[in-house]
Protein backbone atom coordinates (compact mmCIF):
# COMPACT_ATOMS: atom_id res chain seq x y z
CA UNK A 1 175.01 129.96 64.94
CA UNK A 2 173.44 130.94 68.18
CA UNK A 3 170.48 132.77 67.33
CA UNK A 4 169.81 129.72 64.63
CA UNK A 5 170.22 126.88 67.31
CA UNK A 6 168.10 129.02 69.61
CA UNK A 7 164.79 129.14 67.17
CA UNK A 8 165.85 125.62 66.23
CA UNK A 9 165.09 125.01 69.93
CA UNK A 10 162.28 126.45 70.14
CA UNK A 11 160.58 125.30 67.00
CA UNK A 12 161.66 121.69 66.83
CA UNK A 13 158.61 119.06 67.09
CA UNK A 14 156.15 121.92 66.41
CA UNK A 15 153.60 121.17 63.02
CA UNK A 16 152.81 124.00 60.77
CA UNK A 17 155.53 126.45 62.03
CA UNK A 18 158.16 127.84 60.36
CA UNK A 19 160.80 130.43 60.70
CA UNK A 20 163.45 131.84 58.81
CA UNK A 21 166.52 134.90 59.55
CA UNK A 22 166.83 137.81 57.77
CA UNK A 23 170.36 139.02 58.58
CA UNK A 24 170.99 142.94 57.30
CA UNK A 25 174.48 144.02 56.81
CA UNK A 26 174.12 147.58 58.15
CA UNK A 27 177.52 148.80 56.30
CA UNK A 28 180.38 146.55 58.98
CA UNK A 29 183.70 148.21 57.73
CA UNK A 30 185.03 144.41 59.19
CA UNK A 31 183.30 142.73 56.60
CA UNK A 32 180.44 140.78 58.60
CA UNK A 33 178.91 140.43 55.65
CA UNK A 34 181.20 137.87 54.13
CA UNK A 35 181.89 136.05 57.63
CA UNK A 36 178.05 135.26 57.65
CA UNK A 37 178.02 134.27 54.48
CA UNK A 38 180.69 131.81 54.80
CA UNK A 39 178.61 130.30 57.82
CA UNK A 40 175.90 129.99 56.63
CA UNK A 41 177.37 128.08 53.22
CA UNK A 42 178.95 126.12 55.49
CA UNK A 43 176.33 124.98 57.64
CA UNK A 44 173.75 124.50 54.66
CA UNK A 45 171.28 127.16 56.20
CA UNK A 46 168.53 127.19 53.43
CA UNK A 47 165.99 129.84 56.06
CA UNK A 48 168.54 132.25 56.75
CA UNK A 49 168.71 135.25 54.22
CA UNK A 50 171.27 137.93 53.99
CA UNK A 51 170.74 141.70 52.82
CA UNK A 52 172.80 144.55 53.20
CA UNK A 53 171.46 148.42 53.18
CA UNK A 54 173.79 149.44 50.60
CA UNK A 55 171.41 147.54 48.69
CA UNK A 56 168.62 149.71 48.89
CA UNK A 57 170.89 152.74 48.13
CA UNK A 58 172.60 150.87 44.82
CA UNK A 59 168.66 150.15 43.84
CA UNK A 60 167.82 153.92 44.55
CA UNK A 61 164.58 152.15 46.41
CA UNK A 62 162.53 155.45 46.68
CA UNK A 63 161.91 154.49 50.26
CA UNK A 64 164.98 154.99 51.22
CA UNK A 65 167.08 157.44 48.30
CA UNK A 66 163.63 159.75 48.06
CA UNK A 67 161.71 159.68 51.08
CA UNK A 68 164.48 159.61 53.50
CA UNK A 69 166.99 160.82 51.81
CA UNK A 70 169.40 158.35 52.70
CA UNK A 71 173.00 158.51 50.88
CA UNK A 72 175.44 156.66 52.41
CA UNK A 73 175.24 153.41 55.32
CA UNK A 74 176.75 155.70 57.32
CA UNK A 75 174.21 157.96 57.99
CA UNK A 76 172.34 155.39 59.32
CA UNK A 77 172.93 153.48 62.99
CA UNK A 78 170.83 150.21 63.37
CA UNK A 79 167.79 152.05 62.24
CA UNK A 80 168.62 151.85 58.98
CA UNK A 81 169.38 148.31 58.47
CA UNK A 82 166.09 147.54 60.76
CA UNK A 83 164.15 149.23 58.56
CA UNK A 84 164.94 147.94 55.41
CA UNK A 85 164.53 144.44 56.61
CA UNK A 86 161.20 145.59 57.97
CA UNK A 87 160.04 146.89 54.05
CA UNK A 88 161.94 143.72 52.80
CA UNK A 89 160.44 141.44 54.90
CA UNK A 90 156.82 142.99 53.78
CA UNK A 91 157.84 142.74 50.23
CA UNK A 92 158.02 139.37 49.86
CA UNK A 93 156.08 138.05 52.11
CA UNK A 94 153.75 135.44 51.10
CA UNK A 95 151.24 136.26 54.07
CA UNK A 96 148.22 134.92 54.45
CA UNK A 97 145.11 135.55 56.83
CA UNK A 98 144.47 131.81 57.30
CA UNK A 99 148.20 131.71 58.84
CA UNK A 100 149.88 134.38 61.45
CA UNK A 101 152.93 135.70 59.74
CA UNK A 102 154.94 138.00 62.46
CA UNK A 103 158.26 139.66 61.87
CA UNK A 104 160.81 140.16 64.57
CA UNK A 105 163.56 142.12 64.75
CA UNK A 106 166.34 141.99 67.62
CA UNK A 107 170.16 143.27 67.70
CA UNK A 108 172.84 141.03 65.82
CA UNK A 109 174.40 140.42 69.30
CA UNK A 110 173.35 137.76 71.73
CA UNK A 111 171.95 140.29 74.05
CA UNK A 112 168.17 138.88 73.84
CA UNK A 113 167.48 134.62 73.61
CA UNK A 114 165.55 133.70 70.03
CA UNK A 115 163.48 131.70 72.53
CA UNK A 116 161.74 134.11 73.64
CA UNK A 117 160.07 134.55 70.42
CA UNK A 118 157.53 131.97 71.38
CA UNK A 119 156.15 134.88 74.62
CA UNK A 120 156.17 137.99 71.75
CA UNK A 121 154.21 135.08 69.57
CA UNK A 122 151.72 134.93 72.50
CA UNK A 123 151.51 138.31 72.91
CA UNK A 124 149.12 139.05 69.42
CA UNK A 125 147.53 135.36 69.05
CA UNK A 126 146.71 134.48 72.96
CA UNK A 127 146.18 137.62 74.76
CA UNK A 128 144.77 139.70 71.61
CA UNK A 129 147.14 142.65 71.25
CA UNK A 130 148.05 144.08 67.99
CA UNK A 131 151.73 144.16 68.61
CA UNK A 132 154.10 142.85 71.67
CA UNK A 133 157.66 143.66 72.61
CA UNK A 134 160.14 142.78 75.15
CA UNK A 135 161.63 144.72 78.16
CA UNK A 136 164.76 145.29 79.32
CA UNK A 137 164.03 146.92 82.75
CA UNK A 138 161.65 149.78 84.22
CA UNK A 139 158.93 146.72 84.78
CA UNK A 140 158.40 143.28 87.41
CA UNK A 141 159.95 140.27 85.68
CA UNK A 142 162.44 142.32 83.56
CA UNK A 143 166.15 141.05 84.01
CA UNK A 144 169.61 142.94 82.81
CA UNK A 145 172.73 140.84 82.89
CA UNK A 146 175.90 142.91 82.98
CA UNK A 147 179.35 141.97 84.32
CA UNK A 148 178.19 141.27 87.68
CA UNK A 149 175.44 138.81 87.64
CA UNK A 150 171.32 139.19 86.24
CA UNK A 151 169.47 142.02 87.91
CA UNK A 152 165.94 142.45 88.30
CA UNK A 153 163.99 145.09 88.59
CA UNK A 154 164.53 147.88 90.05
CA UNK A 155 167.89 146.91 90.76
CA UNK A 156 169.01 146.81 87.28
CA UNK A 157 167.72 150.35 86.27
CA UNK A 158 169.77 151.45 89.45
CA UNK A 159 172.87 149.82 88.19
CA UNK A 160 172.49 151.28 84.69
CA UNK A 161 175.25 154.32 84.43
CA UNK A 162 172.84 156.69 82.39
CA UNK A 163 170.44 156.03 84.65
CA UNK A 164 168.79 159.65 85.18
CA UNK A 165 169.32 160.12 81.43
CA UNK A 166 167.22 157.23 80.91
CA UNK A 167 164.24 158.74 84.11
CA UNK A 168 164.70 162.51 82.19
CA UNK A 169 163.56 160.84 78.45
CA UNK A 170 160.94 159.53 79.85
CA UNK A 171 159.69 162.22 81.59
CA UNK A 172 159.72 163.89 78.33
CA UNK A 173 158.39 161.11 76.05
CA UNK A 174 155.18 160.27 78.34
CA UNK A 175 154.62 164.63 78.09
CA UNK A 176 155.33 164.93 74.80
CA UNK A 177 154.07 161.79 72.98
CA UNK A 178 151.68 160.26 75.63
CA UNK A 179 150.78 157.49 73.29
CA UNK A 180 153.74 156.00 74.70
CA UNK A 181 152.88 156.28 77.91
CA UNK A 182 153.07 152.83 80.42
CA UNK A 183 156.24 151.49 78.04
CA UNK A 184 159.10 152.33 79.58
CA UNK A 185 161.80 150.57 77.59
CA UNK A 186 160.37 152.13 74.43
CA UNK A 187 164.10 151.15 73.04
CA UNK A 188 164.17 147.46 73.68
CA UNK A 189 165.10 146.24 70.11
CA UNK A 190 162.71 143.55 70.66
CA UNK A 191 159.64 143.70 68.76
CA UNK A 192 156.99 141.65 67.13
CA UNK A 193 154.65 142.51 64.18
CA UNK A 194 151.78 141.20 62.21
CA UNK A 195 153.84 141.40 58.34
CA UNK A 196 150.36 142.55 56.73
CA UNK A 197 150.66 145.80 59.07
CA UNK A 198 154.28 146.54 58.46
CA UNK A 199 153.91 148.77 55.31
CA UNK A 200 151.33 151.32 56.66
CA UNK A 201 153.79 151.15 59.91
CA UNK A 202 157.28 152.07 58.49
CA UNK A 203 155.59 154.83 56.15
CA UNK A 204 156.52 157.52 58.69
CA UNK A 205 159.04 156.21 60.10
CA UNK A 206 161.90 158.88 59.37
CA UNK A 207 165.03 158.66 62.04
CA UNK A 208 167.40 156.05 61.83
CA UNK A 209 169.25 157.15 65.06
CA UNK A 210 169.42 156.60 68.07
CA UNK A 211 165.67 157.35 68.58
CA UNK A 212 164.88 154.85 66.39
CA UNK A 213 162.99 152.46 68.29
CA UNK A 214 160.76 154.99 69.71
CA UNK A 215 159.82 156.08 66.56
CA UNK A 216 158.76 152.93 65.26
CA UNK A 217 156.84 152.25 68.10
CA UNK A 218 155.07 155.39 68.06
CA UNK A 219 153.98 155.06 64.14
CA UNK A 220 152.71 151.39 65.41
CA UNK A 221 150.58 152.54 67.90
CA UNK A 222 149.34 155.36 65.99
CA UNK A 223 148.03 153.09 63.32
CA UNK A 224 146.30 150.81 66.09
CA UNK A 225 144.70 153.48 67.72
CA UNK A 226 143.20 154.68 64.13
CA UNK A 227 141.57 151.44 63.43
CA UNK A 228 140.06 151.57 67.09
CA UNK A 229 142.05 149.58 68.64
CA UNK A 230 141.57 150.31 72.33
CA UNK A 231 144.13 150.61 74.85
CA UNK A 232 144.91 147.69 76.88
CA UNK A 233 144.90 146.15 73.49
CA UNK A 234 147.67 147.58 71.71
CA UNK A 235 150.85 146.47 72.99
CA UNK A 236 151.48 143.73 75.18
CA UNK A 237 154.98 143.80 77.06
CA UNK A 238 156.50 141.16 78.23
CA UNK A 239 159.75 141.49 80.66
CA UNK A 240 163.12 139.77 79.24
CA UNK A 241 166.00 138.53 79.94
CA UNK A 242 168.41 140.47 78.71
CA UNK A 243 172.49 140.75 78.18
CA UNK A 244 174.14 144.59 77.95
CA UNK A 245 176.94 144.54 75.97
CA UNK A 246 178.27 148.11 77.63
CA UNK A 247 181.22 148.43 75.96
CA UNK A 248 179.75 148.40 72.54
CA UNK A 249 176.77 150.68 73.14
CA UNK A 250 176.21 154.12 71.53
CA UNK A 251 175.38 155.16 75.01
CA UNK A 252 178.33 154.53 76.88
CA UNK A 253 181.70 156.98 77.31
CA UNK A 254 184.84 155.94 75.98
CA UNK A 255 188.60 157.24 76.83
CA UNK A 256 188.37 159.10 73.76
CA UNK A 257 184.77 160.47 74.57
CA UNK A 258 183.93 160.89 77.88
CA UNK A 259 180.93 162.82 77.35
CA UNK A 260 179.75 160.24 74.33
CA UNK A 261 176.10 159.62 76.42
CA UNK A 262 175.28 162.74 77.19
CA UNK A 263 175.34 163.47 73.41
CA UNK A 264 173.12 160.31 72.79
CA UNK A 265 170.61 161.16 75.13
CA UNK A 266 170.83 164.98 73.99
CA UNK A 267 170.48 164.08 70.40
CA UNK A 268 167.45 161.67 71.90
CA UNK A 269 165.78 164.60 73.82
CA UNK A 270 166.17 166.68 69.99
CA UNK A 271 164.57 163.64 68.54
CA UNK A 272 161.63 163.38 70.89
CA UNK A 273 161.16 167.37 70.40
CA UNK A 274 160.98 166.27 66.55
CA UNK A 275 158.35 163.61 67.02
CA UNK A 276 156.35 166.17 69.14
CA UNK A 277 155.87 168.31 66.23
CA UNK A 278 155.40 165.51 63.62
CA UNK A 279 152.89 163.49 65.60
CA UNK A 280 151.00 165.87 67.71
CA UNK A 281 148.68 167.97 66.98
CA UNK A 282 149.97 172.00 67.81
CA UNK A 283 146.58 172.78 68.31
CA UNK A 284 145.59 170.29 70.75
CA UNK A 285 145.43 170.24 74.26
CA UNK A 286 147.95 168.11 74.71
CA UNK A 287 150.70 170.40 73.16
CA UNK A 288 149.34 173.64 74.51
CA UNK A 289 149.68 172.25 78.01
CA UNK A 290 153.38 171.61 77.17
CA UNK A 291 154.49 174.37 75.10
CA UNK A 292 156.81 175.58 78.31
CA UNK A 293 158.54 172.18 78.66
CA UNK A 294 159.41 172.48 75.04
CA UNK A 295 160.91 175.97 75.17
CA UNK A 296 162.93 174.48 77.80
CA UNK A 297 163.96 171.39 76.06
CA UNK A 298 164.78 173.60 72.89
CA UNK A 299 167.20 175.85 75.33
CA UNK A 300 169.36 172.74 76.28
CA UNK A 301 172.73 171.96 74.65
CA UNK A 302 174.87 169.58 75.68
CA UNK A 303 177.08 171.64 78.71
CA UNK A 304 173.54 172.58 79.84
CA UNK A 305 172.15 169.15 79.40
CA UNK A 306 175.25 167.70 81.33
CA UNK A 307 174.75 169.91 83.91
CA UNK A 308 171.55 169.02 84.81
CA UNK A 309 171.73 165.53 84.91
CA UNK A 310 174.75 165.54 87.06
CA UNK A 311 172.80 168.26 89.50
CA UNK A 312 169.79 165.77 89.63
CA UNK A 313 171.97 162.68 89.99
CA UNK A 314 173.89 164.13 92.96
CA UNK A 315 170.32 165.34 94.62
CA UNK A 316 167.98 162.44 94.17
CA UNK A 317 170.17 159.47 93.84
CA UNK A 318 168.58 156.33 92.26
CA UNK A 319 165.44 157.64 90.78
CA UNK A 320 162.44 155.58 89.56
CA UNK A 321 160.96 155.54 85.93
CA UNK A 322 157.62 158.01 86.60
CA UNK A 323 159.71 160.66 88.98
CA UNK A 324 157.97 163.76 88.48
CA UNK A 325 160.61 166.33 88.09
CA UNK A 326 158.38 169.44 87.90
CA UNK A 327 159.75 172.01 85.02
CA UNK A 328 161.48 174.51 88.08
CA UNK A 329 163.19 171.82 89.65
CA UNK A 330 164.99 171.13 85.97
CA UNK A 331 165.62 174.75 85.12
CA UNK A 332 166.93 175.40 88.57
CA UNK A 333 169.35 172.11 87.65
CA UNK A 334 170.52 173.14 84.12
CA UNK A 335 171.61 176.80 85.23
């Protein structure tokens, strides 16, 4: 009801604009499925849609059954369900050049205002970029509300609790996949599309982890930079307001899992190794000149991993997005 009233908002009195919801059940044991449902009878919604992923499993959609090999909801996390209503929403769309048709996706929580749809709008049809996104923090203007009150940067990225985790990935991600680099929220589940592009976008697209995000973005800028698309003109980000729901996040500990995000961001450094060798050339400079940082990377488990962020929490304290490690200075921490 919120997200609806929020779009309602901001698209009331406007001519020639539409919008609708695609909702994805990503496999809710609590039945979220049939709660929306219910809502959405009884408010008389006729623009919001609801999908679940077991769909595309029951339909053995190739996309999904072949290419990805995907079995069961539960070997997917959000990445998953985004992804299906990403090849959904580009499967019947009724796009047209004459008309911008963008797809959005954002988290089923209230974490990010629909409002905002209207700067991510902006983003491809007044400043020219192929794509646009939202940030959570790491940038000016970028605001994190959490229990205490709405932080700004860098505040809020010094209040975050995996907060060298977060410096470590991307020191790795702007090494080994510099397309990304200058986006340092990479995982803001925030994102706006053209729907035309959306099919050669999602072809690659193989985790549906935790890693998601980055992945997505990566495969979008890849295809930008093929057509020619230069630079400055490939992603525009625009800092958000943002809630953190904490105690629901993949990347917190819990009582019964205390070391719950130092798996996450392990399993995230593994996935960022994977990317390296799917999207980067071996032969190129850019992955001879990092061949030692991935030996290292590849050495890490999680006691090591631990270890090392805990070493370089208690010696640098709150650390800034672009620290520059140096590769000694994190082999002397994991040892």
């Amino acid at each position: 009801r919120m997200k609806t009233a929020q779009l309602k908002w901001l698209f009331d009195g406007e001519e020639g604009k539409t919008w609708e919801i695609l909702a994805v059940d990503d496999g809710c044991p609590n039945d979220s499925l049939g709660l929306a449902r219910k809502i959405v009878q009884a408010e008389g919604w006729d623009n919001v849609k609801l999908i679940s992923l077991q769909e595309a499993i029951d339909q053995k959609i190739p996309f999904f059954v072949k290419d990805r090999k995907l079995k069961s909801t539960k070997e997917s996390r959000k990445g998953g369900a985004i992804l299906y209503a990403l090849w959904y929403a580009a499967k019947h769309s009724a796009s047209t050049k004459k008309v911008p048709h963008f797809v959005m996706y954002t988290d089923s929580d209230l974490s990010t205002d629909m409002s905002l749809c209207g700067l991510l709008s902006a983003g491809i049809m007044t400043d020219g970029c192929s794509m646009s996104m939202g940030a959570r923090y790491g940038m000016p203007e970028t605001f994190l509300v959490k229990d205490k009150c709405a932080l700004g940067h860098p505040e809020s990225h010094y209040d975050q609790p995996n907060m060298m985790k977060i410096v470590f990935r991307h020191y790795l991600r702007i090494r080994l996949l510099p397309m990304l680099k200058g986006i340092y929220d990479t995982q803001c589940a925030f994102k706006c599309f053209k729907v035309e592009d959306l099919p050669a976008i999602i072809d690659k697209v193989q985790s549906m982890g935790p890693d998601f995000d980055m992945e997505l973005l990566l495969c979008a800028l890849q295809y930008y930079q093929r057509a020619g698309v230069r630079q400055p003109k490939l992603c525009k980000v625009y800092g958000t307001l943002f809630t953190e729901d904490f105690a629901e996040s993949n990347f917190m500990a819990s009582s019964s899992d205390p070391d719950k995000p130092f798996k996450t961001y392990m399993d995230m450094t593994k996935g960022i190794l994977d990317m390296h060798r799917r999207y980067i050339d071996m032969n190129s400079y850019e992955a001879k000149s990092q061949r030692d940082l991935v030996a290292f990377c590849e050495s890490l488990d999680v006691p090591k991993y631990k270890k090392m962020i805990q070493k370089l929490e208690a010696d640098l304290g709150p650390t800034l997005f672009d620290h520059d490690f140096g590769l000694d200075k994190l082999k002397a921490a994991a040892k």
